[in-house]
PDB file of N, CA and C in Angstrom:
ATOM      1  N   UNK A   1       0.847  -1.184   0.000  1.00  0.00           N
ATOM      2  CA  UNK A   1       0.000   0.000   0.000  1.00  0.00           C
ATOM      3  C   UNK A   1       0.889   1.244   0.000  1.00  0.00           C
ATOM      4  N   UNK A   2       0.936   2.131  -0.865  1.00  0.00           N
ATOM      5  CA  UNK A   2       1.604   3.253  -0.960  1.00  0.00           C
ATOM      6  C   UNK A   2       0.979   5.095  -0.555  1.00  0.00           C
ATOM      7  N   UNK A   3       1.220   5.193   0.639  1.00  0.00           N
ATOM      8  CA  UNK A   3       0.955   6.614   1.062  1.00  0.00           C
ATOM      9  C   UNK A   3       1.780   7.597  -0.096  1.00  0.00           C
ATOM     10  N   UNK A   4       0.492   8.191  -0.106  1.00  0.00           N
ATOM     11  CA  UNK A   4       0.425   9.839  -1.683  1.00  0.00           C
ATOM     12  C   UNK A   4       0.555  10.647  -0.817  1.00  0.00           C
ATOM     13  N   UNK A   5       0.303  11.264   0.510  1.00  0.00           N
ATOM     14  CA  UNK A   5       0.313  12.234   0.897  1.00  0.00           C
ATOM     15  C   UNK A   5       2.148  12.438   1.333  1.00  0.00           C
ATOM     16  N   UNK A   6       2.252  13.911   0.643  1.00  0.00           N
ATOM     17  CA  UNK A   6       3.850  14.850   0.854  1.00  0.00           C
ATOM     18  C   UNK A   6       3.600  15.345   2.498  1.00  0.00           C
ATOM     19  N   UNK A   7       4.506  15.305   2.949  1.00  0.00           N
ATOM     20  CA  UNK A   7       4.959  15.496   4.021  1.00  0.00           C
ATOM     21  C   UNK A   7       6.347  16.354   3.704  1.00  0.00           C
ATOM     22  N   UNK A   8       6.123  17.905   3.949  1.00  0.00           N
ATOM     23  CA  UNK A   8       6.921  18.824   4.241  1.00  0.00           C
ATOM     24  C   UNK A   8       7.722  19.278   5.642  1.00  0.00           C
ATOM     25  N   UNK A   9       8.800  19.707   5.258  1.00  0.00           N
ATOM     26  CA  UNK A   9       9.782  20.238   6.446  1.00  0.00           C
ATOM     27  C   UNK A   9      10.329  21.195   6.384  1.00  0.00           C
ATOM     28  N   UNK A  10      10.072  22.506   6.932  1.00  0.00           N
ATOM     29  CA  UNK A  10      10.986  24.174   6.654  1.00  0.00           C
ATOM     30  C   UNK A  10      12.290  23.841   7.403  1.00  0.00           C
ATOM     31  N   UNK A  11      13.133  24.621   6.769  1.00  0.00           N
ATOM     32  CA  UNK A  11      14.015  24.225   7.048  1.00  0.00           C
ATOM     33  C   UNK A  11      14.781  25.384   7.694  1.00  0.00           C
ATOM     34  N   UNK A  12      15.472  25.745   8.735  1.00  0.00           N
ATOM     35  CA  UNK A  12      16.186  26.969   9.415  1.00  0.00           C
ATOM     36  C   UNK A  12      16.026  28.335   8.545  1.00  0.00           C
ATOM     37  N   UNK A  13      16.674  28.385   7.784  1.00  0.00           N
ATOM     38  CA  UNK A  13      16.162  29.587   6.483  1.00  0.00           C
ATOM     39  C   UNK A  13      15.039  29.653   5.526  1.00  0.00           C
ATOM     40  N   UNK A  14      13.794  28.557   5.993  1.00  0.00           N
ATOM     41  CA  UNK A  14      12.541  29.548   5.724  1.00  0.00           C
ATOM     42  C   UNK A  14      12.447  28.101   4.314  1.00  0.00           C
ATOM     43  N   UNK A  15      13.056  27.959   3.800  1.00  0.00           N
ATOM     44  CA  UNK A  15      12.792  26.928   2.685  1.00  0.00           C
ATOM     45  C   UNK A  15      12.239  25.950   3.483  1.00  0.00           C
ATOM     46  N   UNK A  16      11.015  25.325   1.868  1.00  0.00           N
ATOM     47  CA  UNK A  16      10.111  24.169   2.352  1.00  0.00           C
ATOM     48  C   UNK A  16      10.498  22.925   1.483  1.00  0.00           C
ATOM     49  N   UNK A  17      10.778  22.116   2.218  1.00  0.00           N
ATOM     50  CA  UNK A  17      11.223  20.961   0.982  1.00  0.00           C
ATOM     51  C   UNK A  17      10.318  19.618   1.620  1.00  0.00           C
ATOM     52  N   UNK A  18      10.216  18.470   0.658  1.00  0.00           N
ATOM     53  CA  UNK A  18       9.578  17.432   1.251  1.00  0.00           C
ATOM     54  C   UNK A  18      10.183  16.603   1.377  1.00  0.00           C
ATOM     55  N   UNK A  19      10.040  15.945   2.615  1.00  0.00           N
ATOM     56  CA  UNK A  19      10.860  15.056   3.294  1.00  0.00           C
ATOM     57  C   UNK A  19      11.511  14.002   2.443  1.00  0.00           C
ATOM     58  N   UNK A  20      10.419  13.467   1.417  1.00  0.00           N
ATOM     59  CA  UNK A  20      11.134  12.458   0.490  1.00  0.00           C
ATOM     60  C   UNK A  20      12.290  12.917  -0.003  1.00  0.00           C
ATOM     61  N   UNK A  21      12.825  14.054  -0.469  1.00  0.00           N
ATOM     62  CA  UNK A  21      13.795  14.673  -0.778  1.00  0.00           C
ATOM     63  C   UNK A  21      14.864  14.747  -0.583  1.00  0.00           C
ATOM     64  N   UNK A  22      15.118  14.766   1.203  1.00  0.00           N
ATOM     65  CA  UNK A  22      15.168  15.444   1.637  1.00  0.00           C
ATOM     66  C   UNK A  22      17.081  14.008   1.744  1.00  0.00           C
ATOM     67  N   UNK A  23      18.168  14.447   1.983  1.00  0.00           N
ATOM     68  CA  UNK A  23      19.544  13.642   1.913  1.00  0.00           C
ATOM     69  C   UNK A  23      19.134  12.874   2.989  1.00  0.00           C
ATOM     70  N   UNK A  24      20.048  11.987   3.501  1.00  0.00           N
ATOM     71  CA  UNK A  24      20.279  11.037   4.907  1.00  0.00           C
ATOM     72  C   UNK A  24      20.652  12.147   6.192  1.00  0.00           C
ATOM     73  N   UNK A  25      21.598  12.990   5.736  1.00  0.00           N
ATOM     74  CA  UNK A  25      22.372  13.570   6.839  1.00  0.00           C
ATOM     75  C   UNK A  25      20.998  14.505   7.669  1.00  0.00           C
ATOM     76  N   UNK A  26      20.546  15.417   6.712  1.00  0.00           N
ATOM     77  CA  UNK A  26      19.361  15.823   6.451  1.00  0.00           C
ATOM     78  C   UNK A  26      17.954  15.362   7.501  1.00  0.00           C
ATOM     79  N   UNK A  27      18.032  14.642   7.284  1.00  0.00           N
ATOM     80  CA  UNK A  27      17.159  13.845   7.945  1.00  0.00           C
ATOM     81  C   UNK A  27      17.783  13.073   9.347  1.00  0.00           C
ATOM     82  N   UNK A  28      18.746  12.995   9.713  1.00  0.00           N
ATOM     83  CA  UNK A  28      19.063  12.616  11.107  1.00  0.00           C
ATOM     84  C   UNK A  28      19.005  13.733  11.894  1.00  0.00           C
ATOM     85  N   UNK A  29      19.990  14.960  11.033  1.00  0.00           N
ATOM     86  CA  UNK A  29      19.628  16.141  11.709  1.00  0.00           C
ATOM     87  C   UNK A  29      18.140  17.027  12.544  1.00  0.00           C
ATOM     88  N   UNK A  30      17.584  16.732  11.447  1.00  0.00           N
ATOM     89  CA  UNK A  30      16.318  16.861  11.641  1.00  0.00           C
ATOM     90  C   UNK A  30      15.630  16.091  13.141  1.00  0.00           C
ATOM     91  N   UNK A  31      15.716  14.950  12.679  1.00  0.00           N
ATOM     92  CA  UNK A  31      15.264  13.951  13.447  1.00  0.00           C
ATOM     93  C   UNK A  31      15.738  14.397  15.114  1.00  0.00           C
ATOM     94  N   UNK A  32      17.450  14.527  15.123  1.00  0.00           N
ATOM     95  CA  UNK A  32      18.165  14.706  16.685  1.00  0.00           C
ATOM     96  C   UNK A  32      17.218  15.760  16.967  1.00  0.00           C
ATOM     97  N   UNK A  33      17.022  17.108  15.846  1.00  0.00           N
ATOM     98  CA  UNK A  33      16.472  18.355  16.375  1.00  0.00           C
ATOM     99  C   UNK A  33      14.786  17.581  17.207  1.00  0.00           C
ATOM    100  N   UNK A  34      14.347  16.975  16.648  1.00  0.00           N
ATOM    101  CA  UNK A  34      12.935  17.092  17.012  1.00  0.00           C
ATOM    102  C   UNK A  34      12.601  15.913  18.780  1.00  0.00           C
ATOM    103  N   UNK A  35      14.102  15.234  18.696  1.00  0.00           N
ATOM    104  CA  UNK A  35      14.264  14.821  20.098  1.00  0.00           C
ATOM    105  C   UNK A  35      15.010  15.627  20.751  1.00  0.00           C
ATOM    106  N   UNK A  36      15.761  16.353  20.646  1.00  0.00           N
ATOM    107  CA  UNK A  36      16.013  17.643  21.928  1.00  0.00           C
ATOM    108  C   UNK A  36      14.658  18.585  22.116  1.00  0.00           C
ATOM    109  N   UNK A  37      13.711  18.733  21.035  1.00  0.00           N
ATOM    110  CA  UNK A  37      12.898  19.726  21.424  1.00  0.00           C
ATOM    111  C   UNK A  37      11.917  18.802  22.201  1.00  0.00           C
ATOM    112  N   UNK A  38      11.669  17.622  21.963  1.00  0.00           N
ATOM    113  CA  UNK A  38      10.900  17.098  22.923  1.00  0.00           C
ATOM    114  C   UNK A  38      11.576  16.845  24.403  1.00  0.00           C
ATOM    115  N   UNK A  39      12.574  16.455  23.976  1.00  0.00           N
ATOM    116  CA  UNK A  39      13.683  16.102  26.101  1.00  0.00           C
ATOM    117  C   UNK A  39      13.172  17.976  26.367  1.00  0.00           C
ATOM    118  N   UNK A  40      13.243  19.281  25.695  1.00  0.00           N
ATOM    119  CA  UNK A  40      13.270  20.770  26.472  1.00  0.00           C
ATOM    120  C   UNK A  40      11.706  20.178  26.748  1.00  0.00           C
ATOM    121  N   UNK A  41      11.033  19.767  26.373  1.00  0.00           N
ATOM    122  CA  UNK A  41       9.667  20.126  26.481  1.00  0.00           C
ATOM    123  C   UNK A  41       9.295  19.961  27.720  1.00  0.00           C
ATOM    124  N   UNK A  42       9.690  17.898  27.944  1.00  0.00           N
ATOM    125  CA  UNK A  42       9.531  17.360  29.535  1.00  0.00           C
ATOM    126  C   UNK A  42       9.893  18.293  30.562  1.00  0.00           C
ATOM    127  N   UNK A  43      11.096  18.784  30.118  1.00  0.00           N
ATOM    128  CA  UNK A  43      12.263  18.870  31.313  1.00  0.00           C
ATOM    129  C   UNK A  43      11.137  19.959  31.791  1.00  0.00           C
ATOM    130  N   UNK A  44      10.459  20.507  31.094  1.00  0.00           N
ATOM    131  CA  UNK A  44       9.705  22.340  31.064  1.00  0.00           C
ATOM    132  C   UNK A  44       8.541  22.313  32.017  1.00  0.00           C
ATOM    133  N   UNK A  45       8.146  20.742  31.701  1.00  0.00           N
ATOM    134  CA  UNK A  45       6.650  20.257  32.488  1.00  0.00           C
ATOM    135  C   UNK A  45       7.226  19.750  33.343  1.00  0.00           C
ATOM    136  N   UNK A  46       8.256  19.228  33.754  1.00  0.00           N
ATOM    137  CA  UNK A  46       8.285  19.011  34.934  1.00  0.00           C
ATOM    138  C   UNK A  46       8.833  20.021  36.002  1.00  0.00           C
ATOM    139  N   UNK A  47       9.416  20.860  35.662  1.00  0.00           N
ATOM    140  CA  UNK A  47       9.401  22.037  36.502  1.00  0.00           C
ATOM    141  C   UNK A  47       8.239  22.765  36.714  1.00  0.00           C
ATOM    142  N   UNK A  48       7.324  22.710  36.114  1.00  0.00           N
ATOM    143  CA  UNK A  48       6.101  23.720  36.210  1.00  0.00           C
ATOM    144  C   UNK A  48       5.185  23.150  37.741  1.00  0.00           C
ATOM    145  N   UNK A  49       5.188  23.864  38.455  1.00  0.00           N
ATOM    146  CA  UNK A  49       4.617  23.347  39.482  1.00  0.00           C
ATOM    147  C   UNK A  49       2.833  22.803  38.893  1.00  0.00           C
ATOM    148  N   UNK A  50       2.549  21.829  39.408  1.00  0.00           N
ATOM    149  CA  UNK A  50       0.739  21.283  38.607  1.00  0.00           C
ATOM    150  C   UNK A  50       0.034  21.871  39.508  1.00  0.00           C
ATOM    151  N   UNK A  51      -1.038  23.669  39.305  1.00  0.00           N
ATOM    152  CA  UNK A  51      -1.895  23.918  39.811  1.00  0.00           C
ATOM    153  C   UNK A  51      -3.443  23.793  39.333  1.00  0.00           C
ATOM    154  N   UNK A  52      -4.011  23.268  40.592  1.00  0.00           N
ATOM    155  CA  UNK A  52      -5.666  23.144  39.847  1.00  0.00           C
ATOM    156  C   UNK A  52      -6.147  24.670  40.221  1.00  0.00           C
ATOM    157  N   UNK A  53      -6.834  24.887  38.660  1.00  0.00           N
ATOM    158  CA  UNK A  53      -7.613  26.141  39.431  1.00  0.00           C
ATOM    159  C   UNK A  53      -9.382  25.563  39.058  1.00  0.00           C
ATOM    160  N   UNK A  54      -9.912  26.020  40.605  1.00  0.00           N
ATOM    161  CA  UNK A  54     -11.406  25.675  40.459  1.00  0.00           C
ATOM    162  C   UNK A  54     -12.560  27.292  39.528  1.00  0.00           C
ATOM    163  N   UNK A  55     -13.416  26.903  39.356  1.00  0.00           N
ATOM    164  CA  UNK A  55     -13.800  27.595  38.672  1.00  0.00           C
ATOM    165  C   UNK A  55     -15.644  27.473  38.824  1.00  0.00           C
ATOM    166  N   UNK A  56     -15.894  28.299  39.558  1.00  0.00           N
ATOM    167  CA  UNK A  56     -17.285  28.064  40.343  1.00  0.00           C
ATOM    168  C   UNK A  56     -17.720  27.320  41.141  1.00  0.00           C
ATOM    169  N   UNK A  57     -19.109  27.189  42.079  1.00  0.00           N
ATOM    170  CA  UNK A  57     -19.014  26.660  43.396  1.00  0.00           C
ATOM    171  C   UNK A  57     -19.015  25.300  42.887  1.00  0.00           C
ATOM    172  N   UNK A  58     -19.809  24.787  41.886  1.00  0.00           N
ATOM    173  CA  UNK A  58     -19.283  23.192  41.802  1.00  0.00           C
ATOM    174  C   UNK A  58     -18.493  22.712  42.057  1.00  0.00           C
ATOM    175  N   UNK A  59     -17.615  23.230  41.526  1.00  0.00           N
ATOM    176  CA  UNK A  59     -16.366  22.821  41.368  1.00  0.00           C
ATOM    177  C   UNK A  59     -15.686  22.489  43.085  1.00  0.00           C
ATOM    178  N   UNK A  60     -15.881  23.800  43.480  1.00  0.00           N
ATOM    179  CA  UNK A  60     -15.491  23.785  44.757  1.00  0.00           C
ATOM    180  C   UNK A  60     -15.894  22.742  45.322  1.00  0.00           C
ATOM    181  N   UNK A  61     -17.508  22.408  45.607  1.00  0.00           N
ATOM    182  CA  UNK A  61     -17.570  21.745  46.604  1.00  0.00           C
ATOM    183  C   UNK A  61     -17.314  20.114  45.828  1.00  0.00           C
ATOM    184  N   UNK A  62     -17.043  19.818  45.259  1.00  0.00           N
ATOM    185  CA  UNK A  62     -16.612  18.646  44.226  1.00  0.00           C
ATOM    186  C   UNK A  62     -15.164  18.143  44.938  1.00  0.00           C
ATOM    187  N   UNK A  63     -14.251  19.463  44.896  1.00  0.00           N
ATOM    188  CA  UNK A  63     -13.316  19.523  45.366  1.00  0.00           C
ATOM    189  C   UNK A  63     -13.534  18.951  46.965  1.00  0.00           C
ATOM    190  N   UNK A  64     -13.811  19.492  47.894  1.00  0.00           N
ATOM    191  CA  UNK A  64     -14.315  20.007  49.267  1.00  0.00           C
ATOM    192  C   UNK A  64     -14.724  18.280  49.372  1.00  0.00           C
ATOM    193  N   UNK A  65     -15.230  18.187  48.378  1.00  0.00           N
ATOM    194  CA  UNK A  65     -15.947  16.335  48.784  1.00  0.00           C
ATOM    195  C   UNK A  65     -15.022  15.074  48.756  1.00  0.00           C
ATOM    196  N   UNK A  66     -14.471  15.668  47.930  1.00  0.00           N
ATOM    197  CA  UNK A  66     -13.156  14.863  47.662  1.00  0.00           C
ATOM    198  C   UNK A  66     -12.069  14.825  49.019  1.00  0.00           C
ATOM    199  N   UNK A  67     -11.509  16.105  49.265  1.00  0.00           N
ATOM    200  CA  UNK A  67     -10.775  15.825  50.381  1.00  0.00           C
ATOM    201  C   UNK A  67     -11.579  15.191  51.810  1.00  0.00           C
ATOM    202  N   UNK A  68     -12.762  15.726  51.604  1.00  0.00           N
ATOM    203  CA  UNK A  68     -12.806  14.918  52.816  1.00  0.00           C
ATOM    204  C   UNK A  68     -13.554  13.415  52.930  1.00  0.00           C
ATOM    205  N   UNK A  69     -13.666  13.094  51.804  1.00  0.00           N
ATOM    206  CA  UNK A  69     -13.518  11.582  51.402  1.00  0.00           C
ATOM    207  C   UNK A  69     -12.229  11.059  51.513  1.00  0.00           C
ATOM    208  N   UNK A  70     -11.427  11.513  51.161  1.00  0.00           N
ATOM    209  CA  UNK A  70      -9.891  10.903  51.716  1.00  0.00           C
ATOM    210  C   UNK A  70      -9.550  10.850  53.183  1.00  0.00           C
ATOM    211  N   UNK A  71     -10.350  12.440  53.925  1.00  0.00           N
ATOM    212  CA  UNK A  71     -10.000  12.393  55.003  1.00  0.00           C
ATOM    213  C   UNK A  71     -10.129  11.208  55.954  1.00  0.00           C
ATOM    214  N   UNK A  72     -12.240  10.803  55.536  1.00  0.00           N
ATOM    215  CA  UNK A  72     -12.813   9.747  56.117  1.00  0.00           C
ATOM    216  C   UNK A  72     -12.167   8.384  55.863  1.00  0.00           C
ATOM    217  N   UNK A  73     -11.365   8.214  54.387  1.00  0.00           N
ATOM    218  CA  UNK A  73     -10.544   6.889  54.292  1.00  0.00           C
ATOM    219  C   UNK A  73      -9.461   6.564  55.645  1.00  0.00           C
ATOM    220  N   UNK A  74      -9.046   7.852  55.523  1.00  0.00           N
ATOM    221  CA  UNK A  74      -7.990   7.895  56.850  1.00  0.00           C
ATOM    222  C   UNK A  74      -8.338   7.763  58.102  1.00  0.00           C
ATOM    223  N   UNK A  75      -8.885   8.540  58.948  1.00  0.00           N
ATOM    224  CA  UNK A  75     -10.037   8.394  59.673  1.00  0.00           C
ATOM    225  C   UNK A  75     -11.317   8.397  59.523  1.00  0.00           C
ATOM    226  N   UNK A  76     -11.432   7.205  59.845  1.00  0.00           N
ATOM    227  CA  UNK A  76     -13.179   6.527  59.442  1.00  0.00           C
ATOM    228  C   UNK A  76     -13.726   6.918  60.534  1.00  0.00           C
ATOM    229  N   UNK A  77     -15.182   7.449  60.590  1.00  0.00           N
ATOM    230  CA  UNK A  77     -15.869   8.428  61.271  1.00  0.00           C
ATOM    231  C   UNK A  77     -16.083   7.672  62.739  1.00  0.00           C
ATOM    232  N   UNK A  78     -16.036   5.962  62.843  1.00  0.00           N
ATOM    233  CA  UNK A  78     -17.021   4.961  63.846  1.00  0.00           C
ATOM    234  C   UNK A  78     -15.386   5.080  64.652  1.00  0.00           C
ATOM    235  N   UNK A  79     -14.317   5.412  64.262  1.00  0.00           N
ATOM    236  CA  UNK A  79     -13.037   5.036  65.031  1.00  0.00           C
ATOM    237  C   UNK A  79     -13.070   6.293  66.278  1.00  0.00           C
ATOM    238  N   UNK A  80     -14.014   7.221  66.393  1.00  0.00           N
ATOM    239  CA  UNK A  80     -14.021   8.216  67.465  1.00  0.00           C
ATOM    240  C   UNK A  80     -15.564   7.568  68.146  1.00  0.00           C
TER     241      UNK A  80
END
């Protein structure tokens, strides 16, 4: 089965060429580039501290139900 669809790549100075084209060297280069930009990406999310923001009272008390459903896992209400 043979995929028709071109698959393009710009290249540092703005030229568009298609990948079929495109040399060996060319294409590793490419390739290393698009795994360092993914390793910056992680490294980016994992520094970002993960905040929830709530967003009306639902939410809130959704929230509010939740912790203290965990609370009751922890201390179960019959243990006092």
């Amino acid at each position: 089965m043979e995929n028709n669809s071109n698959i393009y790549w710009k290249t540092k100075d703005g030229r568009v060429i298609n990948v079929d084209d495109m040399d060996e060297q060319h294409v590793r280069n490419a390739f290393k580039m698009i795994l360092r930009n993914i390793q910056t990406k992680r490294e980016e999310a994992k520094a970002k501290p993960y905040i929830v923001e709530l967003n009306g009272d639902m939410a809130q008390q959704f929230n509010e139900q939740q912790e203290y459903d965990e609370f009751e896992d922890i201390y179960p209400y019959d243990q006092f």
